[in-house]
PDB file of N, CA and C in Angstrom:
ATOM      1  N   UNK A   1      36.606  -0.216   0.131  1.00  0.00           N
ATOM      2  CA  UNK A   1      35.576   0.809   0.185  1.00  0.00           C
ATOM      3  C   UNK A   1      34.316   0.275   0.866  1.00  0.00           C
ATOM      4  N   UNK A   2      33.782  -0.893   0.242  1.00  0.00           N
ATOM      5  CA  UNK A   2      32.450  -1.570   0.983  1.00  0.00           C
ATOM      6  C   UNK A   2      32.673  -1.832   2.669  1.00  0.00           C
ATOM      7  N   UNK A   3      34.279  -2.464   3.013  1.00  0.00           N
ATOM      8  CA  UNK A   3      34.338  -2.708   4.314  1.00  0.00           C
ATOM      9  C   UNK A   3      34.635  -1.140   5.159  1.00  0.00           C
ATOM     10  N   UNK A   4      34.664  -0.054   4.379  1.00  0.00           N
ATOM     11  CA  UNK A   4      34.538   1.164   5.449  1.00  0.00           C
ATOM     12  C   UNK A   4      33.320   1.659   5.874  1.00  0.00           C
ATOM     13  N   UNK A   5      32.028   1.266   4.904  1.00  0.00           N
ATOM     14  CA  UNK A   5      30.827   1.238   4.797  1.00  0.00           C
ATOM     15  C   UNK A   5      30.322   0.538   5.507  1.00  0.00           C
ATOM     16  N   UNK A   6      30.870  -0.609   5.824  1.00  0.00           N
ATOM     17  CA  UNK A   6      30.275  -1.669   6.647  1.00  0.00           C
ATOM     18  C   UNK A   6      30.526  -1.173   8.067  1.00  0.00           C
ATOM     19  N   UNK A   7      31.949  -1.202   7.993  1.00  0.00           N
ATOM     20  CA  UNK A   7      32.584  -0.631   9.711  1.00  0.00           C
ATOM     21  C   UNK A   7      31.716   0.659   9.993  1.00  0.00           C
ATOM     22  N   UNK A   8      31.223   1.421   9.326  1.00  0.00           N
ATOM     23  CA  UNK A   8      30.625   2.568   9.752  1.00  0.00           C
ATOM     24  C   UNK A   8      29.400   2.660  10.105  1.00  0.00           C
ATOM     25  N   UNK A   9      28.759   1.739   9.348  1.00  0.00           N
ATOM     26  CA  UNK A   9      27.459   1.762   9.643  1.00  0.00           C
ATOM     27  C   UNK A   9      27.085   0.564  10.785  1.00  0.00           C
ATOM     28  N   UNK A  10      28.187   0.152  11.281  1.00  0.00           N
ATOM     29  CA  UNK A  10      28.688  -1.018  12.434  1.00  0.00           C
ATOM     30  C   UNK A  10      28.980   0.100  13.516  1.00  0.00           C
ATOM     31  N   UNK A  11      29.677   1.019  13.126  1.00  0.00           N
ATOM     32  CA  UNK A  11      29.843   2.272  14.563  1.00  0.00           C
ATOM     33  C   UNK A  11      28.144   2.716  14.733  1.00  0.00           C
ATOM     34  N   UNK A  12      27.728   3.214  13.750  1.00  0.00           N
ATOM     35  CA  UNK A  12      26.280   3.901  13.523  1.00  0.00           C
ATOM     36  C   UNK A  12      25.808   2.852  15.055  1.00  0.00           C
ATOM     37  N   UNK A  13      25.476   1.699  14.355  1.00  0.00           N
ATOM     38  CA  UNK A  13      24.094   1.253  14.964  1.00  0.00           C
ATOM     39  C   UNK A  13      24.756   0.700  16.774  1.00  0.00           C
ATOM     40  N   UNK A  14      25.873   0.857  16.773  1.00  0.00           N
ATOM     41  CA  UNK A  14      26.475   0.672  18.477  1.00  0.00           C
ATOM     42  C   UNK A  14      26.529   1.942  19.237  1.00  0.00           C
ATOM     43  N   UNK A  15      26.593   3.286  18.428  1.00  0.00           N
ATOM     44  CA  UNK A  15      26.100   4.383  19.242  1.00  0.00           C
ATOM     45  C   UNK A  15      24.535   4.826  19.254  1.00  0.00           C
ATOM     46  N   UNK A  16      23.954   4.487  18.528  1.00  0.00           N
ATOM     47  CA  UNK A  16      22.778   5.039  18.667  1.00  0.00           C
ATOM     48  C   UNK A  16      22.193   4.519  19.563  1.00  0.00           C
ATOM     49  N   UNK A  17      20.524   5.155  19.973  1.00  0.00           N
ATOM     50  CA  UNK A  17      20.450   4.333  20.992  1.00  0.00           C
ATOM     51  C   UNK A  17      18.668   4.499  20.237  1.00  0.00           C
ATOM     52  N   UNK A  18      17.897   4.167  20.553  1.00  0.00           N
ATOM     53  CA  UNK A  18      16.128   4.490  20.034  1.00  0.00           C
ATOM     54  C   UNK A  18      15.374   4.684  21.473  1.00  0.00           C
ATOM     55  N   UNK A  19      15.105   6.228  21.066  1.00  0.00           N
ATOM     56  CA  UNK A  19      14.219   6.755  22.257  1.00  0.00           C
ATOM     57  C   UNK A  19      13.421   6.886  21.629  1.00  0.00           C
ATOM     58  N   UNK A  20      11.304   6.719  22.401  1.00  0.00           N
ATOM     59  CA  UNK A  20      10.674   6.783  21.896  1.00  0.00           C
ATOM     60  C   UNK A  20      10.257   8.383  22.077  1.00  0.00           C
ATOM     61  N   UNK A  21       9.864   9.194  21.050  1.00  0.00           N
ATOM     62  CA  UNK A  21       9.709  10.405  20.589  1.00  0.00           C
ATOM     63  C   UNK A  21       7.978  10.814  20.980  1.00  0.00           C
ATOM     64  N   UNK A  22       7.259   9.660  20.337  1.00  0.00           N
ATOM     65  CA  UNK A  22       5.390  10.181  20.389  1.00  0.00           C
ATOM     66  C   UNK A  22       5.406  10.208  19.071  1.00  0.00           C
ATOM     67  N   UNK A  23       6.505  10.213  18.130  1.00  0.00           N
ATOM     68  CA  UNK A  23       6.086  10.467  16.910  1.00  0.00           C
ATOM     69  C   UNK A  23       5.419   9.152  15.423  1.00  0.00           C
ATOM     70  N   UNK A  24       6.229   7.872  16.642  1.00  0.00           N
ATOM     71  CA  UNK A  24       5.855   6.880  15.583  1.00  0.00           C
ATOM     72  C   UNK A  24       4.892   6.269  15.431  1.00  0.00           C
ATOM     73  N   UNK A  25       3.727   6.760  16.035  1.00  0.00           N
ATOM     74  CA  UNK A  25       2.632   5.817  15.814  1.00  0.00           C
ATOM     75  C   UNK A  25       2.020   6.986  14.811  1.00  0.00           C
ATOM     76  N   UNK A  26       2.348   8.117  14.325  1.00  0.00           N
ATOM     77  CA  UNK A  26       2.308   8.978  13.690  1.00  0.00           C
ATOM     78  C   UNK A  26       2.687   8.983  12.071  1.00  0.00           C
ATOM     79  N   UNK A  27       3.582   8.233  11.974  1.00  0.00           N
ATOM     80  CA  UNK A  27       4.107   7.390  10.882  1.00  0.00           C
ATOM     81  C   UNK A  27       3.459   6.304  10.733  1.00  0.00           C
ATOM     82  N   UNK A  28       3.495   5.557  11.813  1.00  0.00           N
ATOM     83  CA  UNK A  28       2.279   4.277  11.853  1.00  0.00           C
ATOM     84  C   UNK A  28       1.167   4.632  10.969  1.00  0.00           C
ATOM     85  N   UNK A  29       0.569   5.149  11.641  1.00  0.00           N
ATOM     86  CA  UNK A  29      -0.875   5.914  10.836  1.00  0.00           C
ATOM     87  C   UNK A  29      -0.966   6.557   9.775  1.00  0.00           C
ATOM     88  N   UNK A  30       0.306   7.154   9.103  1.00  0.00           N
ATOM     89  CA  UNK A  30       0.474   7.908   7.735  1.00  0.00           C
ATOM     90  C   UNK A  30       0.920   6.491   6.684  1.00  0.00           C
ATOM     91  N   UNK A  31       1.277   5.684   7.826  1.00  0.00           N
ATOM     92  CA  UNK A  31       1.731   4.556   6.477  1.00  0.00           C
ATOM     93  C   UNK A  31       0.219   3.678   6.030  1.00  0.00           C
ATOM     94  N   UNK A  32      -0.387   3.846   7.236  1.00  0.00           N
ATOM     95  CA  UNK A  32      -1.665   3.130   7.040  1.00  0.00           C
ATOM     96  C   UNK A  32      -2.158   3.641   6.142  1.00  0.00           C
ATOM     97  N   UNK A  33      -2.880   5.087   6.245  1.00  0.00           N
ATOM     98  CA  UNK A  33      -3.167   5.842   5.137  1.00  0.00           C
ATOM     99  C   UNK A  33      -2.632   5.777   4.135  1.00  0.00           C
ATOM    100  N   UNK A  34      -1.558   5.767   3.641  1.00  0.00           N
ATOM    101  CA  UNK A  34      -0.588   6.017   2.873  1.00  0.00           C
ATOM    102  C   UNK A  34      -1.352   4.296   1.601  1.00  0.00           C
ATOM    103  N   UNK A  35      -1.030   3.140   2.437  1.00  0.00           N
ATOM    104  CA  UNK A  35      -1.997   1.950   1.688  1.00  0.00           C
ATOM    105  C   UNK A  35      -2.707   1.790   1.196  1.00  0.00           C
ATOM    106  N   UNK A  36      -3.525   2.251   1.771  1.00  0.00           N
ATOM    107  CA  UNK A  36      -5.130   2.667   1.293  1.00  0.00           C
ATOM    108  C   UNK A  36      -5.090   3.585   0.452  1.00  0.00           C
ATOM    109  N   UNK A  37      -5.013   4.569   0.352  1.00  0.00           N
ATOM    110  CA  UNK A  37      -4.683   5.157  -0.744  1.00  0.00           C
ATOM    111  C   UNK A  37      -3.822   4.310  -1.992  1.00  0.00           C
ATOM    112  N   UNK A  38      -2.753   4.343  -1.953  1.00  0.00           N
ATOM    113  CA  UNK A  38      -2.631   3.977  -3.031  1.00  0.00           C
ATOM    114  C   UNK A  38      -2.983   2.923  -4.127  1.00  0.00           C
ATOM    115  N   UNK A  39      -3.037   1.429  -2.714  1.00  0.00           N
ATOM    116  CA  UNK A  39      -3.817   0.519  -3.158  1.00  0.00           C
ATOM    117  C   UNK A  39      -5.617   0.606  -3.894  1.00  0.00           C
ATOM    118  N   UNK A  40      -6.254   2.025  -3.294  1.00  0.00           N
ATOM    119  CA  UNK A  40      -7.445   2.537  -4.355  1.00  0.00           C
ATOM    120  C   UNK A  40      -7.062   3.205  -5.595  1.00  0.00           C
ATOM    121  N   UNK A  41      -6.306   3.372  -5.279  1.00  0.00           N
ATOM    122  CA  UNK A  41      -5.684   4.660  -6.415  1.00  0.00           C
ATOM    123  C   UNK A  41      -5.422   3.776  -7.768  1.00  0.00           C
ATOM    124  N   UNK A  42      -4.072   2.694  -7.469  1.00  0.00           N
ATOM    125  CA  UNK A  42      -4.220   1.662  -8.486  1.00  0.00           C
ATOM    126  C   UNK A  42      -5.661   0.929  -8.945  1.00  0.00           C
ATOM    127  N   UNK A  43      -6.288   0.813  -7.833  1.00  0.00           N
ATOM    128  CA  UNK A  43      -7.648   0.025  -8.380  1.00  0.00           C
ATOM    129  C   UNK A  43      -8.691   0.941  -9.191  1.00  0.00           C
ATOM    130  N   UNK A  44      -8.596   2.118  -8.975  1.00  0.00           N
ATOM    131  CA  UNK A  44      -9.189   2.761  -9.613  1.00  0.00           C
ATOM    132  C   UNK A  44      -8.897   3.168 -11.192  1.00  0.00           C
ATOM    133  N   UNK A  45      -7.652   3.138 -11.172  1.00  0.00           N
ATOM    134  CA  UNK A  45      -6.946   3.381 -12.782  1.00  0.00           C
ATOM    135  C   UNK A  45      -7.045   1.941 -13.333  1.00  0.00           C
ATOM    136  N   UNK A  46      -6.439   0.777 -12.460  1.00  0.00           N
ATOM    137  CA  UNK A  46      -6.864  -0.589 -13.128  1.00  0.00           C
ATOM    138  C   UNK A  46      -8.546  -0.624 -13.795  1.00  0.00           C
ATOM    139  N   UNK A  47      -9.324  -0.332 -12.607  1.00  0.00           N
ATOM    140  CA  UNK A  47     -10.927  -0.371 -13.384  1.00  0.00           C
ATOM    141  C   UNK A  47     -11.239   0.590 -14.341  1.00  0.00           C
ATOM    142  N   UNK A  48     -10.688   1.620 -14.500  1.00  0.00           N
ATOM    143  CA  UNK A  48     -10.675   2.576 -16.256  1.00  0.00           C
ATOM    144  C   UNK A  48     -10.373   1.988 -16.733  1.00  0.00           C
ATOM    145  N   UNK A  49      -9.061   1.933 -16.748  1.00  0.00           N
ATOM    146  CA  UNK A  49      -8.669   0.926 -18.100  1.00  0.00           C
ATOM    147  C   UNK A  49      -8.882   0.035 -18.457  1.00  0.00           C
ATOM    148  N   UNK A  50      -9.559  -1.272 -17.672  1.00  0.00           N
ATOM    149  CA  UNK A  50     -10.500  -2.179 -17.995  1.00  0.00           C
ATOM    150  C   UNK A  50     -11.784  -2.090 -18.214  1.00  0.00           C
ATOM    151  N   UNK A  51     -12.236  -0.809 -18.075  1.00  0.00           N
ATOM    152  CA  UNK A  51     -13.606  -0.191 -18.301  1.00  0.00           C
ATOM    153  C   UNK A  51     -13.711   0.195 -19.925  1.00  0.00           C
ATOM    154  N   UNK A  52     -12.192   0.858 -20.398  1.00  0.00           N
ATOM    155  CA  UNK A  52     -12.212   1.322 -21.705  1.00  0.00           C
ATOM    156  C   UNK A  52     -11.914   0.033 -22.099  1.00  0.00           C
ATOM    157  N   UNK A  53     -11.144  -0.899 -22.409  1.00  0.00           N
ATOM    158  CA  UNK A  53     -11.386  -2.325 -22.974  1.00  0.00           C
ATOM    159  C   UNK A  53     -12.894  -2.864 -23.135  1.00  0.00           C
ATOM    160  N   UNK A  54     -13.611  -3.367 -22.199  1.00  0.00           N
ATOM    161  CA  UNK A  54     -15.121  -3.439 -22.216  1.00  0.00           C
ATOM    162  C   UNK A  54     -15.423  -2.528 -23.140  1.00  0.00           C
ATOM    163  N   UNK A  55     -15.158  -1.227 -22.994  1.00  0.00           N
ATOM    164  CA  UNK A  55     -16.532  -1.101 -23.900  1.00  0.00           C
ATOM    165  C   UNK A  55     -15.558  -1.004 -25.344  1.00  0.00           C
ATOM    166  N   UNK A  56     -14.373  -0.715 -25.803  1.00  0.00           N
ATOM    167  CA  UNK A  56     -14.386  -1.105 -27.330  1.00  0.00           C
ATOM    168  C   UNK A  56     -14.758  -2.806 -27.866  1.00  0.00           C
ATOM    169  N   UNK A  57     -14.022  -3.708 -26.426  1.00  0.00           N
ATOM    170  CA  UNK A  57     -14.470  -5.025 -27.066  1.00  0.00           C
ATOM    171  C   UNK A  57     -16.247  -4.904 -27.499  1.00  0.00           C
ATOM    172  N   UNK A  58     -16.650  -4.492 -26.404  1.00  0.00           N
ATOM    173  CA  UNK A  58     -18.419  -4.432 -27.020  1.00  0.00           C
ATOM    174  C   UNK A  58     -18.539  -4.066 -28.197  1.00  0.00           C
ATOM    175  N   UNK A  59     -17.969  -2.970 -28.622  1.00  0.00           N
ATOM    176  CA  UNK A  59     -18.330  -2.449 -29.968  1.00  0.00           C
ATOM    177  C   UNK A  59     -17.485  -3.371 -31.146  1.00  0.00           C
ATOM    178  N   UNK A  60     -16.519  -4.005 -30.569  1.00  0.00           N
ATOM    179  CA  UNK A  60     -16.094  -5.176 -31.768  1.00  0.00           C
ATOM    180  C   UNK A  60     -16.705  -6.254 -31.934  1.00  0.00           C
ATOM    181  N   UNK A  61     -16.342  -6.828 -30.785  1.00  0.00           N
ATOM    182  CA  UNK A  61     -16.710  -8.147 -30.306  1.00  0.00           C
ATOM    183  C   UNK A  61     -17.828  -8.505 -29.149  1.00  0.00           C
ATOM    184  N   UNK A  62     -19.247  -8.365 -29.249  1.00  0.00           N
ATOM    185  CA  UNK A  62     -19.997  -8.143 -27.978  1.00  0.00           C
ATOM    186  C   UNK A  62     -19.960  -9.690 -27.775  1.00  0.00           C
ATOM    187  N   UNK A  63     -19.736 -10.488 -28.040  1.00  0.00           N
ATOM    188  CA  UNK A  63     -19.369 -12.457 -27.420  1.00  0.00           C
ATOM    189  C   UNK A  63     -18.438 -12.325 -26.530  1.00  0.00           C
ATOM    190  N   UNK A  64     -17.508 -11.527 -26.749  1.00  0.00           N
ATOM    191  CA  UNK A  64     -16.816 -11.530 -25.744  1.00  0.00           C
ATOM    192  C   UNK A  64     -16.732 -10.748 -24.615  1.00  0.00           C
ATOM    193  N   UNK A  65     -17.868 -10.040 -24.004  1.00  0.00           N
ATOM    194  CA  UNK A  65     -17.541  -9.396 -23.198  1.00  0.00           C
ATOM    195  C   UNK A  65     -17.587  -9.819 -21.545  1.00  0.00           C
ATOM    196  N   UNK A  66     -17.962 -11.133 -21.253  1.00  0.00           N
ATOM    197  CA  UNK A  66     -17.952 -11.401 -19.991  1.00  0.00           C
ATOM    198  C   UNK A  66     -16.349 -11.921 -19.778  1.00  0.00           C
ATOM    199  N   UNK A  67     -15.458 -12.150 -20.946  1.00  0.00           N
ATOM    200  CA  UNK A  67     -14.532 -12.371 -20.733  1.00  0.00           C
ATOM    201  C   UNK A  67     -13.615 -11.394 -20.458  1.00  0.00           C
ATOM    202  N   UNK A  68     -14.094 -10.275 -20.457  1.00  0.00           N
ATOM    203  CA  UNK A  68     -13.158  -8.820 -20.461  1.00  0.00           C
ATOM    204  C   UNK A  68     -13.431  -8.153 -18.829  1.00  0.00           C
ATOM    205  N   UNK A  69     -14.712  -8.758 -18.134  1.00  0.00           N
ATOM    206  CA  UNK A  69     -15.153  -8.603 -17.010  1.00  0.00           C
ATOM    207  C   UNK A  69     -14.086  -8.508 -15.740  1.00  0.00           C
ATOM    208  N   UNK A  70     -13.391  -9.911 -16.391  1.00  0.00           N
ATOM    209  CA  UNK A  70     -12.231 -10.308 -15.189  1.00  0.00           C
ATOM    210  C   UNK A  70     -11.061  -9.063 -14.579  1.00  0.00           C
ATOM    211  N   UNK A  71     -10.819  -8.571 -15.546  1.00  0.00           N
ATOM    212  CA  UNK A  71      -9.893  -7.590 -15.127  1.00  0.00           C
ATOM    213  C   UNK A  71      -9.949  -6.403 -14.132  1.00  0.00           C
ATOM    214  N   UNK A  72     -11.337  -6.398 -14.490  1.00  0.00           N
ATOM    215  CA  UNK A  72     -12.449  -5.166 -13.775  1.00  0.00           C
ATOM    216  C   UNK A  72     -12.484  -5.633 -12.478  1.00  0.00           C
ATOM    217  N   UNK A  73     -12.780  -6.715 -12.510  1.00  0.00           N
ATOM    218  CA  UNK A  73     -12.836  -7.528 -11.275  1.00  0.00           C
ATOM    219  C   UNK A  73     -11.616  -7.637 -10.468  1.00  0.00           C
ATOM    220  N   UNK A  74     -10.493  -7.394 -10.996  1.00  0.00           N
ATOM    221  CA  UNK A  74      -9.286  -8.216 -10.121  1.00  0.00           C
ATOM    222  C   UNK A  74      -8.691  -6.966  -9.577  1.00  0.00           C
ATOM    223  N   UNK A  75      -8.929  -5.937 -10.567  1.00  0.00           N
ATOM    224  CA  UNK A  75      -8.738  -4.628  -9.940  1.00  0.00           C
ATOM    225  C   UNK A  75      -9.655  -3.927  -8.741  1.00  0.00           C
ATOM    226  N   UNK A  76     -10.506  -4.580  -8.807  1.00  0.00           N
ATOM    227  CA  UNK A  76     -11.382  -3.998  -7.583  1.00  0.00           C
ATOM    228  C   UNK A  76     -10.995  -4.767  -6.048  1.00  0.00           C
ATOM    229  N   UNK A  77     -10.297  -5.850  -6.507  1.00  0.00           N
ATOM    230  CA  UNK A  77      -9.798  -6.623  -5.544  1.00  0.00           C
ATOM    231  C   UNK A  77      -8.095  -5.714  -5.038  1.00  0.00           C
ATOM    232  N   UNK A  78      -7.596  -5.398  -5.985  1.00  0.00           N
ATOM    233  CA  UNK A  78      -6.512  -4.790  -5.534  1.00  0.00           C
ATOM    234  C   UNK A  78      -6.972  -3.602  -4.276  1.00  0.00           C
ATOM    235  N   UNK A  79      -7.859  -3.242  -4.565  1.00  0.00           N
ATOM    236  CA  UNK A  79      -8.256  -1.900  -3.114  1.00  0.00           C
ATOM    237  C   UNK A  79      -8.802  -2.980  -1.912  1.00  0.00           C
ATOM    238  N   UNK A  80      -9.558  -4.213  -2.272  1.00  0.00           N
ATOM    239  CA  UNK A  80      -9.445  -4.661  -1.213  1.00  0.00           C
ATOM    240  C   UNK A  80      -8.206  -5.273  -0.149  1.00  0.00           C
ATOM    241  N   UNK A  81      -7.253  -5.953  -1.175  1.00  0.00           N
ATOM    242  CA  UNK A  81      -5.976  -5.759  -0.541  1.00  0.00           C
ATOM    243  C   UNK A  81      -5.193  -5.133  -0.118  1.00  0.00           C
ATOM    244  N   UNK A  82      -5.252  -3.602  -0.430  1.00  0.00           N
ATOM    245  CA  UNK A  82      -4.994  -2.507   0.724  1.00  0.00           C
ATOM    246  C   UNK A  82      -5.577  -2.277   2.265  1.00  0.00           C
ATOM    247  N   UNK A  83      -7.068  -2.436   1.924  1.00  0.00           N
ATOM    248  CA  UNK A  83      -8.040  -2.767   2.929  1.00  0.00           C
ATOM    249  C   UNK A  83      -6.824  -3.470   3.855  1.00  0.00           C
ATOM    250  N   UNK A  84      -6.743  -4.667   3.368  1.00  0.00           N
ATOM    251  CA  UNK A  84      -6.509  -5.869   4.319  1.00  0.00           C
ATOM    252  C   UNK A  84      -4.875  -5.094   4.950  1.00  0.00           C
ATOM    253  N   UNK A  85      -4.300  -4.358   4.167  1.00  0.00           N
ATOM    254  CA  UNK A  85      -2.814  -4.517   4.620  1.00  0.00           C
ATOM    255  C   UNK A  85      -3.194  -3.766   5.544  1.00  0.00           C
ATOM    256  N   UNK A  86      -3.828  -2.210   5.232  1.00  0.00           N
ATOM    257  CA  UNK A  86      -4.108  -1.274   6.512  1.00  0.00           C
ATOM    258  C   UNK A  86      -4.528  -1.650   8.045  1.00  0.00           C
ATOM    259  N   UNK A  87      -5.483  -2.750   7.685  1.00  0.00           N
ATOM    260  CA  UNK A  87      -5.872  -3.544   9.029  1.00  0.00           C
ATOM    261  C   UNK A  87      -4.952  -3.492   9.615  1.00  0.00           C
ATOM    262  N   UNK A  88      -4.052  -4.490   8.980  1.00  0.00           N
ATOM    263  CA  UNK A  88      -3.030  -5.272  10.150  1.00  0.00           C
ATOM    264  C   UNK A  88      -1.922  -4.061  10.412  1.00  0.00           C
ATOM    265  N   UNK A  89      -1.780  -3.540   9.321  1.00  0.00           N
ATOM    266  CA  UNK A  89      -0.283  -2.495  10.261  1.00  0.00           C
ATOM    267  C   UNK A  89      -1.074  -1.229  11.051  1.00  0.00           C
ATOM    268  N   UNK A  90      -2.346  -1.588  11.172  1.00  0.00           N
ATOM    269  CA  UNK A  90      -3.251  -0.520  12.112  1.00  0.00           C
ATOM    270  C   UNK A  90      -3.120  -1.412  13.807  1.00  0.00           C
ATOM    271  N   UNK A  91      -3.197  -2.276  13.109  1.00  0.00           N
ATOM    272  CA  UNK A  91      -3.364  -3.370  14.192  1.00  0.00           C
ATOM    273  C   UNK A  91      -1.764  -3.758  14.985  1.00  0.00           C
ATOM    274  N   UNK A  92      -0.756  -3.454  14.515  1.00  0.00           N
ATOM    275  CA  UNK A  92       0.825  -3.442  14.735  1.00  0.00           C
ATOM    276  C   UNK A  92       1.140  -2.300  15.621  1.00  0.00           C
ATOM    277  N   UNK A  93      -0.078  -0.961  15.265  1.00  0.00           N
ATOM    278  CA  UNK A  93       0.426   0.208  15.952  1.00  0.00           C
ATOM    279  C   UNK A  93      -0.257   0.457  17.863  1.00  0.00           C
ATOM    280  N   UNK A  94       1.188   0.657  18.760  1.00  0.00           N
ATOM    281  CA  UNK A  94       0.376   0.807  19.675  1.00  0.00           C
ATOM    282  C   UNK A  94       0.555   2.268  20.004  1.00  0.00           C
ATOM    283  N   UNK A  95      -0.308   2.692  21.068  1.00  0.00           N
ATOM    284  CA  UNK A  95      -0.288   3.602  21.731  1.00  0.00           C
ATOM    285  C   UNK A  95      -0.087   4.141  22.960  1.00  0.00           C
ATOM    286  N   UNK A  96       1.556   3.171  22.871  1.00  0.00           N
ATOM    287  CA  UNK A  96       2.568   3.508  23.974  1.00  0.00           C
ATOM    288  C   UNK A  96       2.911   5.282  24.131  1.00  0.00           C
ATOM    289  N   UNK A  97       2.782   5.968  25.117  1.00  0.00           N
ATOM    290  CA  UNK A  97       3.095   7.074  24.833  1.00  0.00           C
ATOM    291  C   UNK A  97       2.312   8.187  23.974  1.00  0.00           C
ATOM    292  N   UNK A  98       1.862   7.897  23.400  1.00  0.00           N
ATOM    293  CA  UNK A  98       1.392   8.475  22.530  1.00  0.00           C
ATOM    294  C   UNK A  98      -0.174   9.254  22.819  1.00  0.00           C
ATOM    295  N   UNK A  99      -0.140  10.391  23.075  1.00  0.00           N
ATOM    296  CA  UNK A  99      -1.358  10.964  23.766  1.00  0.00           C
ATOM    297  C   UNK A  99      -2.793  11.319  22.692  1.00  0.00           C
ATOM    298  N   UNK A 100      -2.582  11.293  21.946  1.00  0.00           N
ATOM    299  CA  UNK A 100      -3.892  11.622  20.499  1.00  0.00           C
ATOM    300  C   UNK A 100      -4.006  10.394  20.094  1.00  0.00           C
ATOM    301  N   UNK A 101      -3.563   9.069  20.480  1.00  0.00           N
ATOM    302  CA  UNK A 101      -3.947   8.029  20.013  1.00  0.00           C
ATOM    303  C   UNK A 101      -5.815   7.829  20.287  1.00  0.00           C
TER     304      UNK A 101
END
């Protein structure tokens, strides 16, 4: 069964051929977006929920609250690492063909 799967998808990729359409730097750019977004999206729910920690530790434990800081922090870093990915696969996309680039 796996080797008819294999043979087939072995025919697949010897007939096809990749013409460029205009459409992929279109995808390019939705994936970029697509990063950024989500990578804020997580950082933003990471910093609530480390926001609601802070403040019950305050109301338990206020000694400890620069130690509860970190999380807040590492999550705000997660949107910057979207930042960074968007760069580069912005930076991957050209604008061969592609007339609205």
């Amino acid at each position: 069964m796996v080797l008819m799967v294999v043979e087939g998808m072995r025919t697949l990729a010897q007939e096809s051929t990749y013409v460029y359409d205009g459409h992929a730097a279109f995808w390019g750019f939705l994936g970029v977006g697509t990063a950024i977004m989500f990578a804020n999206l997580g950082a933003a729910y990471g910093t609530a929920k480390s926001g609601v920690g802070i403040v019950s530790v305050g109301s338990m434990k206020p000694e400890k609250i620069m130690k509860c800081l970190i999380p807040t922090v590492m999550a705000g870093i997660i949107g910057v690492y979207g930042l960074i990915v968007a760069v580069i696969l912005q930076n991957n996309i050209s604008a061969h063909d592609y007339d609205y680039f």
